[in-house]
Protein backbone atom coordinates (compact mmCIF):
# COMPACT_ATOMS: atom_id res chain seq x y z
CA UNK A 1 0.00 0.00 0.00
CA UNK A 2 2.72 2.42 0.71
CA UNK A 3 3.94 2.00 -2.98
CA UNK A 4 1.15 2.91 -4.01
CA UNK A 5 0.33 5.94 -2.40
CA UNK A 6 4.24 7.49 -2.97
CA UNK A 7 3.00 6.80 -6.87
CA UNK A 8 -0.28 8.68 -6.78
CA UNK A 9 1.64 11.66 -5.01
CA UNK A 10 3.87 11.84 -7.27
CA UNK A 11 2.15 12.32 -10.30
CA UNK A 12 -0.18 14.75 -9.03
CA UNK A 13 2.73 16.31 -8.47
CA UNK A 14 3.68 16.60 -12.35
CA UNK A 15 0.36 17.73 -12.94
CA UNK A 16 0.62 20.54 -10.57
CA UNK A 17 3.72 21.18 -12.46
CA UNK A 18 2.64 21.43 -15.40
CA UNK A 19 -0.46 23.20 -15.00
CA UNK A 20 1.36 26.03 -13.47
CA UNK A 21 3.54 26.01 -16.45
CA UNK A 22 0.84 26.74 -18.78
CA UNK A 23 -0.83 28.99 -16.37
CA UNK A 24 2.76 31.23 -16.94
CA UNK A 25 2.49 30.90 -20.17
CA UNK A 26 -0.98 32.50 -21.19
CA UNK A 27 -0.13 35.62 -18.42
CA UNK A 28 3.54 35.98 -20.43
CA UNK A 29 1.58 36.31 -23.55
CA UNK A 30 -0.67 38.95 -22.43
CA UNK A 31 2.13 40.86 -21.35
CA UNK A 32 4.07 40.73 -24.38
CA UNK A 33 0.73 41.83 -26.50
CA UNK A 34 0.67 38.48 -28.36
CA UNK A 35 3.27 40.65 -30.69
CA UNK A 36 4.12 38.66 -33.85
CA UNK A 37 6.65 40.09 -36.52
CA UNK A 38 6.17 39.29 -40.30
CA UNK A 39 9.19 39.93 -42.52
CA UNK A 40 8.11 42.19 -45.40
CA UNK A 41 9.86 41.45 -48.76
CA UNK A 42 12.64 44.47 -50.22
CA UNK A 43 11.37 46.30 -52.90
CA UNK A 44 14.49 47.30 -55.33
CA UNK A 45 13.96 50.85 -57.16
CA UNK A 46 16.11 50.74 -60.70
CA UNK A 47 17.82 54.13 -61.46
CA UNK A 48 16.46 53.84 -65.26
CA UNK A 49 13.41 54.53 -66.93
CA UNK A 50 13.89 53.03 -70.26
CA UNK A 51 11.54 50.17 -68.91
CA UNK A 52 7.92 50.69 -70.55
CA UNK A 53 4.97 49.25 -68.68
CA UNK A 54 2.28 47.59 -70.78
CA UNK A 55 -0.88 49.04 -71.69
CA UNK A 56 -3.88 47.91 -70.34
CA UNK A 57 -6.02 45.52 -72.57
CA UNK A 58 -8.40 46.71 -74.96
CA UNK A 59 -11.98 46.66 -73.45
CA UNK A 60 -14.11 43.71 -74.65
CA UNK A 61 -16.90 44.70 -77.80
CA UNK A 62 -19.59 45.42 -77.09
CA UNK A 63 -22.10 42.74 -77.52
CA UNK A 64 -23.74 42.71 -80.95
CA UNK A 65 -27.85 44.14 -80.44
CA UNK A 66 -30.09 41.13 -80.64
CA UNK A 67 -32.79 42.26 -83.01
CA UNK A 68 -36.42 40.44 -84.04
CA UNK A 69 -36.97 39.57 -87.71
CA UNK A 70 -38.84 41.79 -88.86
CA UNK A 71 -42.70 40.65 -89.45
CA UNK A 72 -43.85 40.85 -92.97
CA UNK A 73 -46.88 41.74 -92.86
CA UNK A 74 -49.15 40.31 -95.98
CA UNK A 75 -51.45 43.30 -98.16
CA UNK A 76 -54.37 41.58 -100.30
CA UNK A 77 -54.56 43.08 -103.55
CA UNK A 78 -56.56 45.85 -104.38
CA UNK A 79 -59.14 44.15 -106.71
CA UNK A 80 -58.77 45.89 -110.44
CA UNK A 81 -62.96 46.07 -112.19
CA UNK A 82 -62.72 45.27 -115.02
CA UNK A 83 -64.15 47.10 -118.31
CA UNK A 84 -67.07 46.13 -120.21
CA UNK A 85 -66.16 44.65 -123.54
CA UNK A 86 -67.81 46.84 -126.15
CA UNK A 87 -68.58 45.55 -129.30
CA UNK A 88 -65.74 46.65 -132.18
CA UNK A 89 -68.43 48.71 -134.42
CA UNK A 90 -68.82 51.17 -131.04
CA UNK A 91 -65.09 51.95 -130.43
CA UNK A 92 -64.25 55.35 -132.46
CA UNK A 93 -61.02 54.05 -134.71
CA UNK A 94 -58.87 56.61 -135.92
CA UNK A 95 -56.54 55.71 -138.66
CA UNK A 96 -53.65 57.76 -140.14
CA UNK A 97 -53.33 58.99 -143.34
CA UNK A 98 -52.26 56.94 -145.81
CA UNK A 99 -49.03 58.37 -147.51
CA UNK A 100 -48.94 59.34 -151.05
CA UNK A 101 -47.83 57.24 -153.81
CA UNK A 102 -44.07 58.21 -154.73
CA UNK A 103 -42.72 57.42 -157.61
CA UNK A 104 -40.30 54.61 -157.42
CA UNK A 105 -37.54 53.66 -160.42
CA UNK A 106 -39.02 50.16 -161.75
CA UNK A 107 -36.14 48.18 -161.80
CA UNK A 108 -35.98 45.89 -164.87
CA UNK A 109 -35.37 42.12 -164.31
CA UNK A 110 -31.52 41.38 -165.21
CA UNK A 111 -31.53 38.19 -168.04
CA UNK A 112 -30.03 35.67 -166.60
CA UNK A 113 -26.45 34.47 -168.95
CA UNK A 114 -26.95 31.31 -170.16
CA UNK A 115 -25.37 28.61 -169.09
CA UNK A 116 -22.06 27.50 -168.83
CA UNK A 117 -21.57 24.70 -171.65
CA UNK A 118 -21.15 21.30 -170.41
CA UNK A 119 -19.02 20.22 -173.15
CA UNK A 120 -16.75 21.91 -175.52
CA UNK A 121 -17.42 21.64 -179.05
CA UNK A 122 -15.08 19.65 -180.90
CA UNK A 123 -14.09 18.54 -184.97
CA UNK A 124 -14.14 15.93 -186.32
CA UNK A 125 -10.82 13.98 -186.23
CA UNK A 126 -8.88 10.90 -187.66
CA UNK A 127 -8.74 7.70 -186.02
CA UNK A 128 -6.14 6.64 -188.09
CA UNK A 129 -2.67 7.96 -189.30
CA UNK A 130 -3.44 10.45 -192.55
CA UNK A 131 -0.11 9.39 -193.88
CA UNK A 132 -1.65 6.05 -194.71
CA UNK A 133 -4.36 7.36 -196.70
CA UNK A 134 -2.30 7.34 -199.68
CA UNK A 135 0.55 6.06 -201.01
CA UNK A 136 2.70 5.98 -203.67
CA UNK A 137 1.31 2.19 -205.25
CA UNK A 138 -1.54 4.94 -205.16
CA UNK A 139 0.00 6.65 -208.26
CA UNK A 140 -1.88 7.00 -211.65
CA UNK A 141 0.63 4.93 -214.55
CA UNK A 142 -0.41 7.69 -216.69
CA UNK A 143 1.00 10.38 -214.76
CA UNK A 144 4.16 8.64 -213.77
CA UNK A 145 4.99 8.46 -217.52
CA UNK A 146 4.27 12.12 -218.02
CA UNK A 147 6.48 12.77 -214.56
CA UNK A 148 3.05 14.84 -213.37
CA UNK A 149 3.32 16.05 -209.69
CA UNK A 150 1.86 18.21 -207.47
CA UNK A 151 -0.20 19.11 -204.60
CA UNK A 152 -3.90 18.58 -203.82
CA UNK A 153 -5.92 20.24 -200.83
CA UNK A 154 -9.31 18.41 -200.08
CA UNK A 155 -11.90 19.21 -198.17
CA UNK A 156 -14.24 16.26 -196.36
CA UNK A 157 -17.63 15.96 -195.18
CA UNK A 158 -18.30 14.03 -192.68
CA UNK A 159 -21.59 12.67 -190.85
CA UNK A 160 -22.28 12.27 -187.10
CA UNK A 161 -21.57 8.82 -187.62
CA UNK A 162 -17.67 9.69 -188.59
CA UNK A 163 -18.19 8.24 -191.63
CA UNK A 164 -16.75 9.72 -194.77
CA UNK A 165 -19.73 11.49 -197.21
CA UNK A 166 -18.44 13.58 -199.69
CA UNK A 167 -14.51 14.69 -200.90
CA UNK A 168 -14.36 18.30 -202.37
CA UNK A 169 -11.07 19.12 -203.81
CA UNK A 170 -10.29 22.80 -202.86
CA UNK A 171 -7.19 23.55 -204.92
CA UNK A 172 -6.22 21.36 -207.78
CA UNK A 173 -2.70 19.90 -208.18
CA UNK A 174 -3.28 20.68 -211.35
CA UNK A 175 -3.73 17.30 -213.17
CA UNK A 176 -7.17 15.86 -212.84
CA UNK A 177 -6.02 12.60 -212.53
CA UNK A 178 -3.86 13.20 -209.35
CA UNK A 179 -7.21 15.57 -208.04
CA UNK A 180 -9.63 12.29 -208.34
CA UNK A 181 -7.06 9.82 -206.98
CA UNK A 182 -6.93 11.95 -204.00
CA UNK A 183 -10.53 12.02 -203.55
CA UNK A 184 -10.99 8.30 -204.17
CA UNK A 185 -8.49 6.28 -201.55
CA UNK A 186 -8.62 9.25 -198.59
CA UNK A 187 -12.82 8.21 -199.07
CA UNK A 188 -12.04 4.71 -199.40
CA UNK A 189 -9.15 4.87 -196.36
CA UNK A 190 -10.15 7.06 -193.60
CA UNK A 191 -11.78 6.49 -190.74
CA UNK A 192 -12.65 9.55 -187.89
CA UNK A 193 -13.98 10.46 -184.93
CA UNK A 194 -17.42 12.50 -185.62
CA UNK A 195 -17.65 16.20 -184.49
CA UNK A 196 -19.60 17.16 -180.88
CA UNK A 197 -21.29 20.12 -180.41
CA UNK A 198 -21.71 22.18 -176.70
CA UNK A 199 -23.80 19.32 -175.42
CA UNK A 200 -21.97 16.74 -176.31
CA UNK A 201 -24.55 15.64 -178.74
CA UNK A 202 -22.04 14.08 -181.94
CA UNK A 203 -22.89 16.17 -185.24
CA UNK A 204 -21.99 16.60 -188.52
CA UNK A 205 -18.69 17.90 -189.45
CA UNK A 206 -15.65 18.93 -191.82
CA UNK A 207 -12.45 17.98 -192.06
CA UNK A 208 -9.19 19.07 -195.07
CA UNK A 209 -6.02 18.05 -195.84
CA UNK A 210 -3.28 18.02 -198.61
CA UNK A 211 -1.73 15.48 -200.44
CA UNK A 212 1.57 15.46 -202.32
CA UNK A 213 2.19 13.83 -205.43
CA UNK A 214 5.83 13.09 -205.88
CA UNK A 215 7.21 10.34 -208.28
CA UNK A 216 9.61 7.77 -206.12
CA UNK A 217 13.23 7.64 -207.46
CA UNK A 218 14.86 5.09 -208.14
């Protein structure tokens, strides 16, 4: 039991202690004000003024109006009356004068040219070589004895078939028997091509030569 007791003291001892201690606290800090110090931070002044400070932002737009459509509002149409169809022998018709005649130049209709030709006319020609008309087996006996020569122009007629019609002599070679020998083998030997005319239709046509009588020597 005695242990126990000195225990009990003893800690109510601390606690005495320590209650005083806090008791000296709280007076100490009413003394002293409850004074507490705060450290302020320096403030360093430069010796220049080539610093610029900002400007201040722009103030925000202003908000864009809110307007209401605007409210169409709908007009009927004025209703027209309409005018009472009169019949056409009522209206009054006024017409203008009619202008007087003038005299106009008649202008004469132009005749038209004819018409190009299709074809172009063309004589009659040979179909075969003219030297072979006549030759010299062609020769009268007669006139080789006499040693008659010459030259004989003809003229032909000839039909649209190209056939040979007539034989004209035109100048004489100046013996008749030479003259009709000509006549007779060019009829009997030639053959040519009959004439056309702008159409191209074949026709009737003409055609002269010579021939030349010369006896062959030996």
């Amino acid at each position: 039991m005695a242990y126990t007791d000195h225990r009990t003291d003893t800690n109510r001892a601390a606690k005495i202690i320590a209650v005083s201690a806090f008791h000296g606290a709280i007076i100490y800090a009413l003394v002293t004000g409850l004074a507490v110090v705060i450290d302020e931070p320096e403030i360093w002044v430069m010796p220049t003024d080539s610093y610029k400070i900002d400007p201040p932002p722009p103030p925000p737009p202003d908000p864009k109006p809110i307007t209401t459509p605007e409210v169409i509002k709908f007009v009927p149409p004025t209703p027209v009356q309409l005018l009472p169809i009169l019949p056409l022998g009522d209206l009054p018709v006024n017409l203008p004068p009619l202008p007087l005649p003038v005299d106009t130049p008649q202008l004469l209709p132009v005749p038209s040219p004819d018409p190009a030709p299709k074809f172009t006319p063309a004589r009659a020609k040979p179909r075969n070589n003219p030297g072979l008309w006549v030759s010299t087996s062609d020769y009268p006996s007669r006139d080789v004895r006499e040693h008659n020569e010459g030259t004989a122009r003809f003229l032909l007629s000839i039909d649209a078939r190209g056939k040979v019609q007539d034989c004209e002599i035109v100048r004489s070679s100046g013996h008749p028997r030479l003259d009709a020998a000509t006549c007779k083998n060019v009829t009997r030997r030639a053959r040519f091509e009959a004439a056309s005319d702008k159409g191209g239709l074949k026709v009737a046509g003409t055609y002269s030569g010579t021939v030349r009588w010369v006896i062959p020597k030996d």
